[in-house]
Protein backbone atom coordinates (compact mmCIF):
# COMPACT_ATOMS: atom_id res chain seq x y z
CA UNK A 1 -11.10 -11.57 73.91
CA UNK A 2 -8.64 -10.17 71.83
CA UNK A 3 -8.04 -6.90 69.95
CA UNK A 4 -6.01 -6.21 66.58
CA UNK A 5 -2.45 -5.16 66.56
CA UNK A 6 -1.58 -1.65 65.78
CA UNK A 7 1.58 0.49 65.90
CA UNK A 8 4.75 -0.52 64.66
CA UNK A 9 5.74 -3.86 63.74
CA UNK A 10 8.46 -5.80 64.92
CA UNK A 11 11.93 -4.82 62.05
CA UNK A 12 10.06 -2.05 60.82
CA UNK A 13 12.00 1.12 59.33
CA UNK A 14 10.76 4.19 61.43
CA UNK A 15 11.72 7.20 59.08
CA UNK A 16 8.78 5.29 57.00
CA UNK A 17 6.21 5.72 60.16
CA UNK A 18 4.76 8.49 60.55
CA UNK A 19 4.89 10.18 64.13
CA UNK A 20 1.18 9.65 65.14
CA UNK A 21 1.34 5.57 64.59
CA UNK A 22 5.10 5.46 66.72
CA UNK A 23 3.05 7.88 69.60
CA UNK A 24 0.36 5.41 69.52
CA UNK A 25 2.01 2.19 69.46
CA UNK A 26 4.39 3.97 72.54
CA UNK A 27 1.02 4.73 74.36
CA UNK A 28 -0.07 1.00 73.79
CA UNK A 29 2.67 -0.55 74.85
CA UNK A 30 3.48 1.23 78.23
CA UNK A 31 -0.28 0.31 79.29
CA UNK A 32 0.67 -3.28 79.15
């Protein structure tokens, strides 16, 4: 089973992210 993607995508510009999706996608990808 799988889940959706979420956070920030590969190339993106971060000054366009806001800080909640970057803290999530951080969170996400250290409990990997």
């Amino acid at each position: 089973m799988t889940r959706l993607a979420r956070g920030v995508p590969a190339g993106a510009e971060l000054e366009y992210t806001d800080v909640n999706t970057i803290a999530q996608a951080m969170l996400d990808r250290r409990a990997q």
